[in-house]
Structure formats: C-alpha cells, structure tokens
PDB file of N, CA and C in Angstrom:
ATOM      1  N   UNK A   1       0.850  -1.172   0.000  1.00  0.00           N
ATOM      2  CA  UNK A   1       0.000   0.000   0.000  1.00  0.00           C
ATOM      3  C   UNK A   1       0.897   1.238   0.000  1.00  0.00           C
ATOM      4  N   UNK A   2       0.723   2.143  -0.620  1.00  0.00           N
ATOM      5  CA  UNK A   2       1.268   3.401  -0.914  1.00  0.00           C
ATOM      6  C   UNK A   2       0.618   4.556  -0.194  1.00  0.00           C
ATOM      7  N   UNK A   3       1.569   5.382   0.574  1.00  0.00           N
ATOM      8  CA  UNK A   3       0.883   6.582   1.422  1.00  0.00           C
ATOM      9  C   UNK A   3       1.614   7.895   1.067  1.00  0.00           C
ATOM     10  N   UNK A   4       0.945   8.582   0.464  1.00  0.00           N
ATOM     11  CA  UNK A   4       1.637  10.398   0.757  1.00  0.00           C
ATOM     12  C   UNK A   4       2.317  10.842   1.921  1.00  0.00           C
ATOM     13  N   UNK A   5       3.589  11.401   1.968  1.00  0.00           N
ATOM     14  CA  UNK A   5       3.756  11.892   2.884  1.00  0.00           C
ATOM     15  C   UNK A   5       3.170  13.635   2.826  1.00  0.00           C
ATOM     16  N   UNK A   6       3.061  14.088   4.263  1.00  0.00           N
ATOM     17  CA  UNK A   6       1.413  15.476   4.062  1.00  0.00           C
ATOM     18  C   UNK A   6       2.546  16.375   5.210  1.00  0.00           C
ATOM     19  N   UNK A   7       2.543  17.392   4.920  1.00  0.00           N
ATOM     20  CA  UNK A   7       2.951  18.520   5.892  1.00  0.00           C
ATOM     21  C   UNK A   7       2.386  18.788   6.716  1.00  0.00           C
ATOM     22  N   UNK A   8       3.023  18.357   8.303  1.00  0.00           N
ATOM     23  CA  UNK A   8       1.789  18.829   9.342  1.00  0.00           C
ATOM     24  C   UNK A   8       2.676  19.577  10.233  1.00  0.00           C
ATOM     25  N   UNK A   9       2.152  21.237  10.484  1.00  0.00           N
ATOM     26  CA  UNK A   9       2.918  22.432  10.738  1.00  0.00           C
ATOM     27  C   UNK A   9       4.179  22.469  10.331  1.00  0.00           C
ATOM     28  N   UNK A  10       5.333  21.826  11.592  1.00  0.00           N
ATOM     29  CA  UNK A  10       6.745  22.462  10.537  1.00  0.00           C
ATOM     30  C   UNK A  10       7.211  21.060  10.387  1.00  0.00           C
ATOM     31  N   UNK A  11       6.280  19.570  10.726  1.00  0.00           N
ATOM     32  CA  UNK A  11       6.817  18.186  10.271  1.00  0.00           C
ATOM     33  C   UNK A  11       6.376  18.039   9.433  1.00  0.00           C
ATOM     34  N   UNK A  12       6.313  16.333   9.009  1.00  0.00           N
ATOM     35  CA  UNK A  12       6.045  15.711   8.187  1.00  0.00           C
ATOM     36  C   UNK A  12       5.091  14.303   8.293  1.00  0.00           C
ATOM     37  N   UNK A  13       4.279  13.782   8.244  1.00  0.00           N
ATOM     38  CA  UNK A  13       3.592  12.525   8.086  1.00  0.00           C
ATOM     39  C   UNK A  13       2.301  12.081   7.256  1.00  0.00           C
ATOM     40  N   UNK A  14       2.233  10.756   7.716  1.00  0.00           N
ATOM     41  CA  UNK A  14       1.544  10.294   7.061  1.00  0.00           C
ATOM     42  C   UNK A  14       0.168   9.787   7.291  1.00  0.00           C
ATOM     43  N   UNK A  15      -0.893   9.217   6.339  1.00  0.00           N
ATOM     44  CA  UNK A  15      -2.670   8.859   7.160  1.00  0.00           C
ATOM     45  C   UNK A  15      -2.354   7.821   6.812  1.00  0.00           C
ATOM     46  N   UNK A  16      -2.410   6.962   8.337  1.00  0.00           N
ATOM     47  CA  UNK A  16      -2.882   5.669   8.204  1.00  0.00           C
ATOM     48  C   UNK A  16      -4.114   4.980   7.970  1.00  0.00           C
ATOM     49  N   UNK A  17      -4.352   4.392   6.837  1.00  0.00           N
ATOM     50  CA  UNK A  17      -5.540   4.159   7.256  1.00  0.00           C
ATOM     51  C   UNK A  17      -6.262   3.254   8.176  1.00  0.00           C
ATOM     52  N   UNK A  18      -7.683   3.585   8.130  1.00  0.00           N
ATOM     53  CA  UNK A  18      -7.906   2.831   9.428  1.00  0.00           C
ATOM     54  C   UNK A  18      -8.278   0.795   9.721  1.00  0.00           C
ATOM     55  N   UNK A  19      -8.402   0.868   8.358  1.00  0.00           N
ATOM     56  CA  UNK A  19      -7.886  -0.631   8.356  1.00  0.00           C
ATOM     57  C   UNK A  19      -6.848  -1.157   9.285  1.00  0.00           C
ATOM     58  N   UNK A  20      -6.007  -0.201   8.505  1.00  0.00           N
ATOM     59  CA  UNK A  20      -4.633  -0.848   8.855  1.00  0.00           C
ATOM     60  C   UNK A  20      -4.346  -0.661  10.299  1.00  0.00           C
ATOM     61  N   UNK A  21      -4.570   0.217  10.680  1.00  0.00           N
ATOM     62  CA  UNK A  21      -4.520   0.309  12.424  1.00  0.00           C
ATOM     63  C   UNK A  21      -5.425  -0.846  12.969  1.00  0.00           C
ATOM     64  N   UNK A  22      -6.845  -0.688  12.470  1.00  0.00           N
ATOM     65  CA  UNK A  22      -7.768  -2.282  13.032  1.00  0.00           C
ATOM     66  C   UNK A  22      -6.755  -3.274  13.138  1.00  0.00           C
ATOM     67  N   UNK A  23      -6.067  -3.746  12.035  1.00  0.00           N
ATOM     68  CA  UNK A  23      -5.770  -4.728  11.867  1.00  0.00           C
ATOM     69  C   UNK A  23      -4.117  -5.608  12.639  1.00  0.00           C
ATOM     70  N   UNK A  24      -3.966  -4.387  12.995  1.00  0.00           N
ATOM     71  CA  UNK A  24      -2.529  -4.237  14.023  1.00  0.00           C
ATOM     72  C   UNK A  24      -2.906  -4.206  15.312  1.00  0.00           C
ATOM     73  N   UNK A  25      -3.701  -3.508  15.302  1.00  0.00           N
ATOM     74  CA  UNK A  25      -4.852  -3.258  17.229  1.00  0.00           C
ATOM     75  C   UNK A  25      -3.661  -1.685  17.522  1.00  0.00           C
ATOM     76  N   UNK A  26      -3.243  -1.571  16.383  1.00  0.00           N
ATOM     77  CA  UNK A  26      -3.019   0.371  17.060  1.00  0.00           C
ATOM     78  C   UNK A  26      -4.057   1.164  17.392  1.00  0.00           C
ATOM     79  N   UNK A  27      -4.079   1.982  18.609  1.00  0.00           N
ATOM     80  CA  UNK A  27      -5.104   2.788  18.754  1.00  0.00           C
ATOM     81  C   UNK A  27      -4.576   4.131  19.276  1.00  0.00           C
ATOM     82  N   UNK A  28      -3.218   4.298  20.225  1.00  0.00           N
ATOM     83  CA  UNK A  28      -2.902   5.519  20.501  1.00  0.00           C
ATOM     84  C   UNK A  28      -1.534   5.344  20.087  1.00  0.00           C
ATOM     85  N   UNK A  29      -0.618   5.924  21.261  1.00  0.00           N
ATOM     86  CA  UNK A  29       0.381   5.886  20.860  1.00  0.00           C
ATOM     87  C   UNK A  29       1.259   4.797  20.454  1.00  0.00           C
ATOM     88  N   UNK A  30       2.395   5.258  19.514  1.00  0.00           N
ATOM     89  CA  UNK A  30       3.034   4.063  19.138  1.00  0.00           C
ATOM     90  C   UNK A  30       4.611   4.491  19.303  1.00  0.00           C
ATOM     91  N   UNK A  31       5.283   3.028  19.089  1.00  0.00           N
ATOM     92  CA  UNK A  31       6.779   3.484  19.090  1.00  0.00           C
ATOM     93  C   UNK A  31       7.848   3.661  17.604  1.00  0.00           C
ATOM     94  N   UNK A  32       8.192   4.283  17.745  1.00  0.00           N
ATOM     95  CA  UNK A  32       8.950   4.349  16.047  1.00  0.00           C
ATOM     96  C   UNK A  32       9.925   4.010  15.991  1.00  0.00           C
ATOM     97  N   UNK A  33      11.189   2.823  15.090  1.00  0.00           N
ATOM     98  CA  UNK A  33      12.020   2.748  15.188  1.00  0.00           C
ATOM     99  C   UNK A  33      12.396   2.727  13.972  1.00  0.00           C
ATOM    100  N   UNK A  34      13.991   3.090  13.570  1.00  0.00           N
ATOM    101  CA  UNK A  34      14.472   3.067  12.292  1.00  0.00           C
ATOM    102  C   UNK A  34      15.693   1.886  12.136  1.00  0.00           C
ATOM    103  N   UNK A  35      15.026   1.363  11.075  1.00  0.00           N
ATOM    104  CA  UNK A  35      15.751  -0.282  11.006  1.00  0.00           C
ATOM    105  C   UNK A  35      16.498   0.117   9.448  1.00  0.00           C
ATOM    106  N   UNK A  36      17.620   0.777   9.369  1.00  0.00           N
ATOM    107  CA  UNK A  36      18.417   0.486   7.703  1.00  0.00           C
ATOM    108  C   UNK A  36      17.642   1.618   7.195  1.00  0.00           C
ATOM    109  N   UNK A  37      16.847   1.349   5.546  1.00  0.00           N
ATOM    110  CA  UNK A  37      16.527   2.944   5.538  1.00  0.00           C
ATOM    111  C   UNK A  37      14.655   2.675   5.432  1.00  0.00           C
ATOM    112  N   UNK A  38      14.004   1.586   6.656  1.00  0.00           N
ATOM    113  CA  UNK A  38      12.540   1.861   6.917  1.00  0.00           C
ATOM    114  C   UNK A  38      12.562   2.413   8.601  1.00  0.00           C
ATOM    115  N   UNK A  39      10.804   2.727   8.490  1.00  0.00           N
ATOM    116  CA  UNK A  39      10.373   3.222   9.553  1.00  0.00           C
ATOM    117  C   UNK A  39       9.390   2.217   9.936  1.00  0.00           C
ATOM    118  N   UNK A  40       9.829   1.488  11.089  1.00  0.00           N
ATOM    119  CA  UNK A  40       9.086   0.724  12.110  1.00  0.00           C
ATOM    120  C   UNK A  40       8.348   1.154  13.052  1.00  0.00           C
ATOM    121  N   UNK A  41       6.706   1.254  12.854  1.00  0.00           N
ATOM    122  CA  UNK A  41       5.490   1.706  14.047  1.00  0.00           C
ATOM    123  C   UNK A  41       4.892   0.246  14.699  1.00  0.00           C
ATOM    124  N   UNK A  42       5.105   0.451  15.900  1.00  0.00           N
ATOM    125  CA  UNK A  42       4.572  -0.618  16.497  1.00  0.00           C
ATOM    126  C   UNK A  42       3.474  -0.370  17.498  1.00  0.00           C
ATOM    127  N   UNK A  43       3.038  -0.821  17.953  1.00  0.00           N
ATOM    128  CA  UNK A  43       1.953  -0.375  19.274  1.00  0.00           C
ATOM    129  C   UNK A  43       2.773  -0.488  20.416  1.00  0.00           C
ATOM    130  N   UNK A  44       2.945   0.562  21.231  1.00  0.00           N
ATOM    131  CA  UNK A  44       3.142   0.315  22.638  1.00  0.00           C
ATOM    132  C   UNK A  44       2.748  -0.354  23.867  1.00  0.00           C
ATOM    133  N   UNK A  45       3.449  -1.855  23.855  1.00  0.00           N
ATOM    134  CA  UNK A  45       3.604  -2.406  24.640  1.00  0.00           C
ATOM    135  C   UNK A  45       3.056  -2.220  26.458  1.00  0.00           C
ATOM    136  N   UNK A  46       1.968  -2.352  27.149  1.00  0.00           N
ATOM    137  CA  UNK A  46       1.968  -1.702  28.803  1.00  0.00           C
ATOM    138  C   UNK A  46       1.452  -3.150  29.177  1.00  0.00           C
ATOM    139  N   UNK A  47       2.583  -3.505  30.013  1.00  0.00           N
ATOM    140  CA  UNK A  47       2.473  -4.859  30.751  1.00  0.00           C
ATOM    141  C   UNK A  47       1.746  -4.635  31.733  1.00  0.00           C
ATOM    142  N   UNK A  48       1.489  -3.540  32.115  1.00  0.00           N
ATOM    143  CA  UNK A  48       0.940  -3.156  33.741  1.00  0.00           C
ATOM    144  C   UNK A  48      -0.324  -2.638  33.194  1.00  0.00           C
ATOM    145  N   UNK A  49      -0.867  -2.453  31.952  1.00  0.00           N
ATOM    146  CA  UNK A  49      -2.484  -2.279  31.380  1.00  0.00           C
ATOM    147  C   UNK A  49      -3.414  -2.392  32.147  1.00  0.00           C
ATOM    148  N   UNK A  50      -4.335  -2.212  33.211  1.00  0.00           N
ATOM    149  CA  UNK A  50      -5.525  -2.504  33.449  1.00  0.00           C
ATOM    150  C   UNK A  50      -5.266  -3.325  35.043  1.00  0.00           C
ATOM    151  N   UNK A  51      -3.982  -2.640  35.817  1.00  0.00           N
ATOM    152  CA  UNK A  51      -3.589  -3.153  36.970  1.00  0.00           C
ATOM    153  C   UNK A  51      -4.419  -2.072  37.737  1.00  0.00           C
ATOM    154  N   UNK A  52      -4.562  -0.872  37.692  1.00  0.00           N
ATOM    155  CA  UNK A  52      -5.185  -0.181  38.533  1.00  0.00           C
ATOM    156  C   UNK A  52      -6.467  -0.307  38.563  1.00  0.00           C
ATOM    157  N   UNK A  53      -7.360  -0.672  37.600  1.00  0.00           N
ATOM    158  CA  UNK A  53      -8.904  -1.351  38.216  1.00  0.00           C
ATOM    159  C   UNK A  53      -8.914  -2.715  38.670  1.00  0.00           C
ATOM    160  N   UNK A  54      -7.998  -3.759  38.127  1.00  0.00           N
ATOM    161  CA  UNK A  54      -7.743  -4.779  38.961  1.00  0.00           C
ATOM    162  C   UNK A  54      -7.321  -4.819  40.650  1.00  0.00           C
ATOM    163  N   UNK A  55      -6.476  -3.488  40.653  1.00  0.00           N
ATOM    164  CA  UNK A  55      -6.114  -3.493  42.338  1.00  0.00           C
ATOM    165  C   UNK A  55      -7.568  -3.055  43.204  1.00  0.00           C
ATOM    166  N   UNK A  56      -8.664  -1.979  42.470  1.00  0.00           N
ATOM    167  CA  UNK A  56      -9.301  -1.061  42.655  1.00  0.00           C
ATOM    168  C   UNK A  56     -10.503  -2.175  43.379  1.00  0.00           C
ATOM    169  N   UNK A  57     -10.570  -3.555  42.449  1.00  0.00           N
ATOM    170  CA  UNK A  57     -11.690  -4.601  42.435  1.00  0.00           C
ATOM    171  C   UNK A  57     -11.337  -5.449  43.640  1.00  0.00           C
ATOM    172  N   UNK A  58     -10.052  -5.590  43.846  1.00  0.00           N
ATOM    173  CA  UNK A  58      -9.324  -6.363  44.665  1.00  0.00           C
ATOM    174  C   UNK A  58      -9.650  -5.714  45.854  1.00  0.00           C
ATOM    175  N   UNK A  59      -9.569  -5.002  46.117  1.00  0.00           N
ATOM    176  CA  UNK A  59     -10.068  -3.336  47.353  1.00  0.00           C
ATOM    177  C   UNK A  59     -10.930  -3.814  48.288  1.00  0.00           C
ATOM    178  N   UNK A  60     -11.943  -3.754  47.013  1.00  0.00           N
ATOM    179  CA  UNK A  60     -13.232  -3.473  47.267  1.00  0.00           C
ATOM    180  C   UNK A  60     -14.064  -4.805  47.434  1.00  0.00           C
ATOM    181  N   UNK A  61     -13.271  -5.730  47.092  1.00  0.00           N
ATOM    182  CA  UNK A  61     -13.774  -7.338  47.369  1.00  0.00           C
ATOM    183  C   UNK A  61     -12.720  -7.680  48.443  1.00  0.00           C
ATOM    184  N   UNK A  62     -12.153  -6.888  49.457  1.00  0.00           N
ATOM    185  CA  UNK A  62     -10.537  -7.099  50.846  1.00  0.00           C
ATOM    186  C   UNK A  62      -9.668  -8.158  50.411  1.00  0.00           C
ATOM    187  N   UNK A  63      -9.731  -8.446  49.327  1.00  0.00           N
ATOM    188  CA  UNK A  63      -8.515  -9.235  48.666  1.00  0.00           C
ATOM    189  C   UNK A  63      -7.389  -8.494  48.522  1.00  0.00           C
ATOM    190  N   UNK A  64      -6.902  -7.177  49.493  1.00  0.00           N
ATOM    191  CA  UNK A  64      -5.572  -7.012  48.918  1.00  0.00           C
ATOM    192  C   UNK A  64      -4.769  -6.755  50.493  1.00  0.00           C
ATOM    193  N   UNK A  65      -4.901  -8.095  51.045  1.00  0.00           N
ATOM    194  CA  UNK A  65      -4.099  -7.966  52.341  1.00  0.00           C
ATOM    195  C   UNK A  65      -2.690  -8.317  52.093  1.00  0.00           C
ATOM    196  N   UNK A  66      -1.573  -7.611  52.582  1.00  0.00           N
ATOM    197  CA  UNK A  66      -0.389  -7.882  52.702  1.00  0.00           C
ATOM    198  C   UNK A  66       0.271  -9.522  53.232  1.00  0.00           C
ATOM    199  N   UNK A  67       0.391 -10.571  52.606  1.00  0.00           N
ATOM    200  CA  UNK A  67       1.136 -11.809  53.202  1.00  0.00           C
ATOM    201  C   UNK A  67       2.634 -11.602  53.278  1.00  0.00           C
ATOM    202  N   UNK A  68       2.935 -11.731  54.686  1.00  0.00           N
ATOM    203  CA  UNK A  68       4.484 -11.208  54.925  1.00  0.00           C
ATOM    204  C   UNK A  68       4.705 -13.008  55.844  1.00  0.00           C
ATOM    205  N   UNK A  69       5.520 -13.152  56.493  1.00  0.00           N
ATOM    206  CA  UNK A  69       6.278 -14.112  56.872  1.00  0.00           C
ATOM    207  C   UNK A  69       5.517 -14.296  58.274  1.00  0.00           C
ATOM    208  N   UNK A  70       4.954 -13.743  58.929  1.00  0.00           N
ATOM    209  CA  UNK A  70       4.194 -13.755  60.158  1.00  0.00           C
ATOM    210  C   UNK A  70       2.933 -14.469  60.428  1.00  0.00           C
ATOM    211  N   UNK A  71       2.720 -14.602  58.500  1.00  0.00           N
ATOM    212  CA  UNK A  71       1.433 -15.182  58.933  1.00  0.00           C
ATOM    213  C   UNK A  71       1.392 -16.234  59.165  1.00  0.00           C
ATOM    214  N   UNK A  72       0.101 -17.406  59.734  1.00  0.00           N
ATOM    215  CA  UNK A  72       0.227 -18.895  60.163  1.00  0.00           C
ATOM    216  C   UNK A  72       0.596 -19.428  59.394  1.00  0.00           C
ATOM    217  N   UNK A  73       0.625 -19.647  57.924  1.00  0.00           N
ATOM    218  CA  UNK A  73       0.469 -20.312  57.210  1.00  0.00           C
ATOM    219  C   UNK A  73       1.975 -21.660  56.906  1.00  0.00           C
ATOM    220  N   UNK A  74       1.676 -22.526  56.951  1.00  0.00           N
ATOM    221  CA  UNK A  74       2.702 -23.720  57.008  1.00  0.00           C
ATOM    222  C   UNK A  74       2.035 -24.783  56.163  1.00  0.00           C
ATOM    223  N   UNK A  75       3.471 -25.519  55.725  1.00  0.00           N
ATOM    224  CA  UNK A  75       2.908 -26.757  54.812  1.00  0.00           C
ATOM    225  C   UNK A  75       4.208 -27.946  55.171  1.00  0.00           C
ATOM    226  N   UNK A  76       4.565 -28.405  54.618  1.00  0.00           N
ATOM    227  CA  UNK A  76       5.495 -29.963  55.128  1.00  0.00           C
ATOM    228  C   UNK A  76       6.551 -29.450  55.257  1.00  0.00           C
ATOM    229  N   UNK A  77       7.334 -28.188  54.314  1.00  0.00           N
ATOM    230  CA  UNK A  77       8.544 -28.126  54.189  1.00  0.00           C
ATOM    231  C   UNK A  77       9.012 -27.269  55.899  1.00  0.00           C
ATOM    232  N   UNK A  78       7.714 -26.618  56.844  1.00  0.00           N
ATOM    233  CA  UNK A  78       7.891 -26.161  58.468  1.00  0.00           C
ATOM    234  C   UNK A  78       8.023 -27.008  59.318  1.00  0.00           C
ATOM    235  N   UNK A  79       7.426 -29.154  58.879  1.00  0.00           N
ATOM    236  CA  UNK A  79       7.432 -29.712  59.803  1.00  0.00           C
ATOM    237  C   UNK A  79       8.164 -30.526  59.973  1.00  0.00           C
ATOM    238  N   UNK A  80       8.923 -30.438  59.039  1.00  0.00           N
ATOM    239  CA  UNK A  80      10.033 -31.774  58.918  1.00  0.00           C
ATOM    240  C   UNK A  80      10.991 -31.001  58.577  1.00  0.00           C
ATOM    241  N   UNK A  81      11.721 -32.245  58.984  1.00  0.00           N
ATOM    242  CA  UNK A  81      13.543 -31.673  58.839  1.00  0.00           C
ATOM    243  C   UNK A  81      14.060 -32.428  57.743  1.00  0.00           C
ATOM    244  N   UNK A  82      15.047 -31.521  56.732  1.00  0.00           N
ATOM    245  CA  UNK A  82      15.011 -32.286  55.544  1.00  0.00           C
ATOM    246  C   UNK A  82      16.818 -31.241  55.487  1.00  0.00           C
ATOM    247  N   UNK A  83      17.437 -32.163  54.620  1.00  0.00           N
ATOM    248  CA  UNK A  83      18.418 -31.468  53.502  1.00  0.00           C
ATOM    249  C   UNK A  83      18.632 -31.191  52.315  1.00  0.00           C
ATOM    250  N   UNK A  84      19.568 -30.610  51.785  1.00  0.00           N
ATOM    251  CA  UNK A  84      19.700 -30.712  50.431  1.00  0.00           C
ATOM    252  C   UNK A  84      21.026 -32.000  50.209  1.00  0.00           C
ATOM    253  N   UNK A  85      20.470 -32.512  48.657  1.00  0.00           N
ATOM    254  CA  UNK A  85      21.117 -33.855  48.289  1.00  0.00           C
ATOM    255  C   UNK A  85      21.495 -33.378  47.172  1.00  0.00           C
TER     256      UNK A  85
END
C-alpha cells in the first residue's frame, strides 16, 4: 500500500488508514524505530495495562491484604527436617 507523505505544521507525516490500524490493534500511541533505511510503528507495549482497576476490584472485594512471613500459614517443608542432596 502506498501513502503520501502530508505537511503537518513544521513536520512531516503520514494517514494511516484505518484498516490498517484495526488490523494491528493500534489505537494511541506508538513506538517508532528506524531499522536500515525503513520506519518501524509498532503499538506500545503496557504490561501493567488494566492493573489499577484490577487493584481497585481487589479493594473493594478485601482481597488485597499484605502476606508477609508472620502469617500462620505452614505446609510440610515447616514440619520436617530435611536437607539438600
């Protein structure tokens, strides 16, 4: 597919169309990289996406208690005495 490049104020780019974004799942920002002499757009990557209504749900259902080392909790490896082999 062939795209114009279009003057926008004192840059330069191009219209994607919107296929082509559907079809990638681009929707906002993206990252640009230059590989030799193309231009690589990718979608930006957020591993942490959709952690703050997950913590928000967690809240609000008291699923977000701190487990530190104090608590009761034990299983075989507290009641027996064992080594490494």
């Amino acid at each position: 597919m062939r795209a114009r490049i279009i003057k926008i104020g004192n840059s330069q780019g191009i219209r994607i169309p919107k296929p082509l974004l559907d079809q990638t799942g681009i929707t906002d920002d993206v990252e640009l990289e230059v590989e030799k002499t193309q231009i690589i757009i990718r979608p930006i990557f957020s591993p942490r996406l959709g952690w703050d209504e997950a913590f928000r749900k967690m809240a609000q259902k008291g699923d977000d208690i701190l487990i530190d080392g104090n608590d009761p909790i034990s299983n075989s490896w507290d009641e027996e005495e064992w080594q490494w082999q």
